[in-house]
N, C-alpha and C. Protein backbone atom coordinates (compact mmCIF):
# COMPACT_ATOMS: atom_id res chain seq x y z
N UNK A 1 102.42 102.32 119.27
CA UNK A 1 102.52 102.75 117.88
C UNK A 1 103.84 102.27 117.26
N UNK A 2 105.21 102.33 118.22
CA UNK A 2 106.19 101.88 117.17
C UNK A 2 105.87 100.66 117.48
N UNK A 3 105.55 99.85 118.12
CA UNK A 3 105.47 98.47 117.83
C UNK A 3 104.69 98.01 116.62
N UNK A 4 103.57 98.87 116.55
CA UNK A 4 102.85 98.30 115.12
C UNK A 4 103.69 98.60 113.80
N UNK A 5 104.63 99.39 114.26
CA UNK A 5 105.15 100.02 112.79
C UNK A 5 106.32 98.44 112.74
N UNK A 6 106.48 98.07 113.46
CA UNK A 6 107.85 97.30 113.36
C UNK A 6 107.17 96.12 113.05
N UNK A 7 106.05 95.41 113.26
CA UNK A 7 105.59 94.08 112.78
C UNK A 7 104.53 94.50 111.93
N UNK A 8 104.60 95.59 111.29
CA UNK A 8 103.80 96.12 109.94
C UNK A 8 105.11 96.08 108.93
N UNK A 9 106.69 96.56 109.38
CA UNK A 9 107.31 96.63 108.65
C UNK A 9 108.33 95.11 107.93
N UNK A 10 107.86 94.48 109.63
CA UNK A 10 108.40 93.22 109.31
C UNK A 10 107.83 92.16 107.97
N UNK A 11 106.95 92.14 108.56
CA UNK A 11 105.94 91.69 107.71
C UNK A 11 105.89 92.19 105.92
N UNK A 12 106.12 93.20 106.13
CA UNK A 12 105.93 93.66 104.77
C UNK A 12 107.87 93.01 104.17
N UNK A 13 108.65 92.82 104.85
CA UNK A 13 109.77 92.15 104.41
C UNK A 13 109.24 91.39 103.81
N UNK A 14 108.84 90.30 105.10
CA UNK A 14 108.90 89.01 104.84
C UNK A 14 107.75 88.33 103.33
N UNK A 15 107.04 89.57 103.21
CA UNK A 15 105.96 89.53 101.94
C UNK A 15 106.69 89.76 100.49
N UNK A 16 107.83 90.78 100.99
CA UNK A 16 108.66 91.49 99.84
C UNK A 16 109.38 90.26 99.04
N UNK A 17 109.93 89.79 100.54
CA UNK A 17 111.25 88.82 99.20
C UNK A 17 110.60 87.75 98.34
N UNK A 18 109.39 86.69 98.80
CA UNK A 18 109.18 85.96 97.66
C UNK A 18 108.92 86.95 96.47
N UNK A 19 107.92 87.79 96.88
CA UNK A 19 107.66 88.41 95.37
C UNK A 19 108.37 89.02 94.37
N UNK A 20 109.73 89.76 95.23
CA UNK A 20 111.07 89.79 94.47
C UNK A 20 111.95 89.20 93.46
N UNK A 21 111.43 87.57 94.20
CA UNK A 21 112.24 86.62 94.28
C UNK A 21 111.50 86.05 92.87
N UNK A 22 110.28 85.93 93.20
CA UNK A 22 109.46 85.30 91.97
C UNK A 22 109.17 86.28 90.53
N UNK A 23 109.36 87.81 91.03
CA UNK A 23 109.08 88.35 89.72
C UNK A 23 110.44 89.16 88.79
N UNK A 24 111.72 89.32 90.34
CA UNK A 24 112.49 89.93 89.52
C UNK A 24 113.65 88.74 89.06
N UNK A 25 113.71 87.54 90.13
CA UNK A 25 115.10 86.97 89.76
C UNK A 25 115.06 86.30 88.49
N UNK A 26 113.63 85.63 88.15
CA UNK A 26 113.49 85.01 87.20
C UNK A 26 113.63 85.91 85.80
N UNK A 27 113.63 87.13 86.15
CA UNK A 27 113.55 88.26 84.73
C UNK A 27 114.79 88.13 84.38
N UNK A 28 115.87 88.39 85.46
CA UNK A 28 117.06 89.31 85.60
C UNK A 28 117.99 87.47 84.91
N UNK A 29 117.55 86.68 85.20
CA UNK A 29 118.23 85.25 85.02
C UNK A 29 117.80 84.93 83.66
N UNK A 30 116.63 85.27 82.92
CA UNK A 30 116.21 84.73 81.80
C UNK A 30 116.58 85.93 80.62
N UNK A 31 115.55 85.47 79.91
CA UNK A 31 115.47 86.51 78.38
C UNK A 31 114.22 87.27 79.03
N UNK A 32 114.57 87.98 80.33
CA UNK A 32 113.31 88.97 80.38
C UNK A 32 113.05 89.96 79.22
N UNK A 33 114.66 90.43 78.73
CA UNK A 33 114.31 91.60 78.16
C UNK A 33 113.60 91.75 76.73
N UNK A 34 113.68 90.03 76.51
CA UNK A 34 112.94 90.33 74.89
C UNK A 34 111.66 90.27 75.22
N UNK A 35 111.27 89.70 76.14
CA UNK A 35 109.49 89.12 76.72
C UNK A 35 109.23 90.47 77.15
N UNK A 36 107.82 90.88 76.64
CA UNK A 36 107.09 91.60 77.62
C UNK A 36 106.61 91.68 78.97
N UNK A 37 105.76 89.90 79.21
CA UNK A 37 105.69 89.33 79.85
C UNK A 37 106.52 90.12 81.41
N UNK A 38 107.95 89.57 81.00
CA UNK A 38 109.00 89.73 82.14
C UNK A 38 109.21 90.91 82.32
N UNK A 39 109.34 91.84 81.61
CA UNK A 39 109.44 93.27 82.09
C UNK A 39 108.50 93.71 83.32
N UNK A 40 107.09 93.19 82.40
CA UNK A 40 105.93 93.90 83.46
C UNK A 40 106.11 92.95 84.88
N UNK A 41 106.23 92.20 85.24
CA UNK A 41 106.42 91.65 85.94
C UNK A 41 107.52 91.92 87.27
N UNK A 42 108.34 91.89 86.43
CA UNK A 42 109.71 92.37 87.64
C UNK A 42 109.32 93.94 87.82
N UNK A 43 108.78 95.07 87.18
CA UNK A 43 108.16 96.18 87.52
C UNK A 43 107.23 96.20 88.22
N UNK A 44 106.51 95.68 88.45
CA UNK A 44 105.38 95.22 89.16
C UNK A 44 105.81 94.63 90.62
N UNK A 45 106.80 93.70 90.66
CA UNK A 45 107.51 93.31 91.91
C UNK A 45 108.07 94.53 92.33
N UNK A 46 108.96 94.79 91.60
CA UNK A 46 109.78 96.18 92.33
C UNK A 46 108.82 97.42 93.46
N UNK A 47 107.87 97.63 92.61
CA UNK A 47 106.88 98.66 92.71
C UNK A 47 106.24 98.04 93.65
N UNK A 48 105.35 96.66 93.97
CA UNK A 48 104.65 96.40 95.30
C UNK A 48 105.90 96.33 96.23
N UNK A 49 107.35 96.14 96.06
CA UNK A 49 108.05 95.89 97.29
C UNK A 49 108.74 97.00 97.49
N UNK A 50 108.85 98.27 97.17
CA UNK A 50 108.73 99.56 97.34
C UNK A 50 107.46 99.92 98.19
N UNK A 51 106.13 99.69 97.47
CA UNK A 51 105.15 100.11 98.46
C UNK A 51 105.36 99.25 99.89
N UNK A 52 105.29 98.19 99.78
CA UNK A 52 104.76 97.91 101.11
C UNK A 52 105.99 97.65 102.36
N UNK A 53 107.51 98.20 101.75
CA UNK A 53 108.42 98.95 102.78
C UNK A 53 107.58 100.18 103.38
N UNK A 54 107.44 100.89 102.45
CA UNK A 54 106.79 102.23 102.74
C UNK A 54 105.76 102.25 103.79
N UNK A 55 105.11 101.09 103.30
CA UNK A 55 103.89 101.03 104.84
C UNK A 55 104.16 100.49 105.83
N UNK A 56 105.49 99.98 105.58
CA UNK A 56 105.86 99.62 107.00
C UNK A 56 106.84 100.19 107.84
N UNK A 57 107.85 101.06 106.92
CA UNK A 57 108.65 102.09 107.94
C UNK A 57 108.06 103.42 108.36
């Protein structure tokens, strides 16, 4: 059982950072805040890479 938790949690890293990478850096670097677009987006990253820590610790 902890082994599944640890390459459930790994995994869910290694899933986390592109999507981080692709939805928040580009917000946080651009004119996210006038775009709608970018808001929902980097919220949306945040929020799946919140969940799927969660399913993995």
């Amino acid at each position: 059982m902890r082994h599944r938790r640890a390459i459930l949690g790994s995994l869910g890293f290694l899933l986390v950072g592109p999507v981080l990478e692709m939805g928040v850096g580009p917000y946080l670097l651009s004119d996210g805040f006038s775009r709608g677009d970018g808001a929902l987006d980097g919220a949306l990253a945040v929020v799946a890479g919140i969940a799927l820590i969660a399913l993995g610790a």
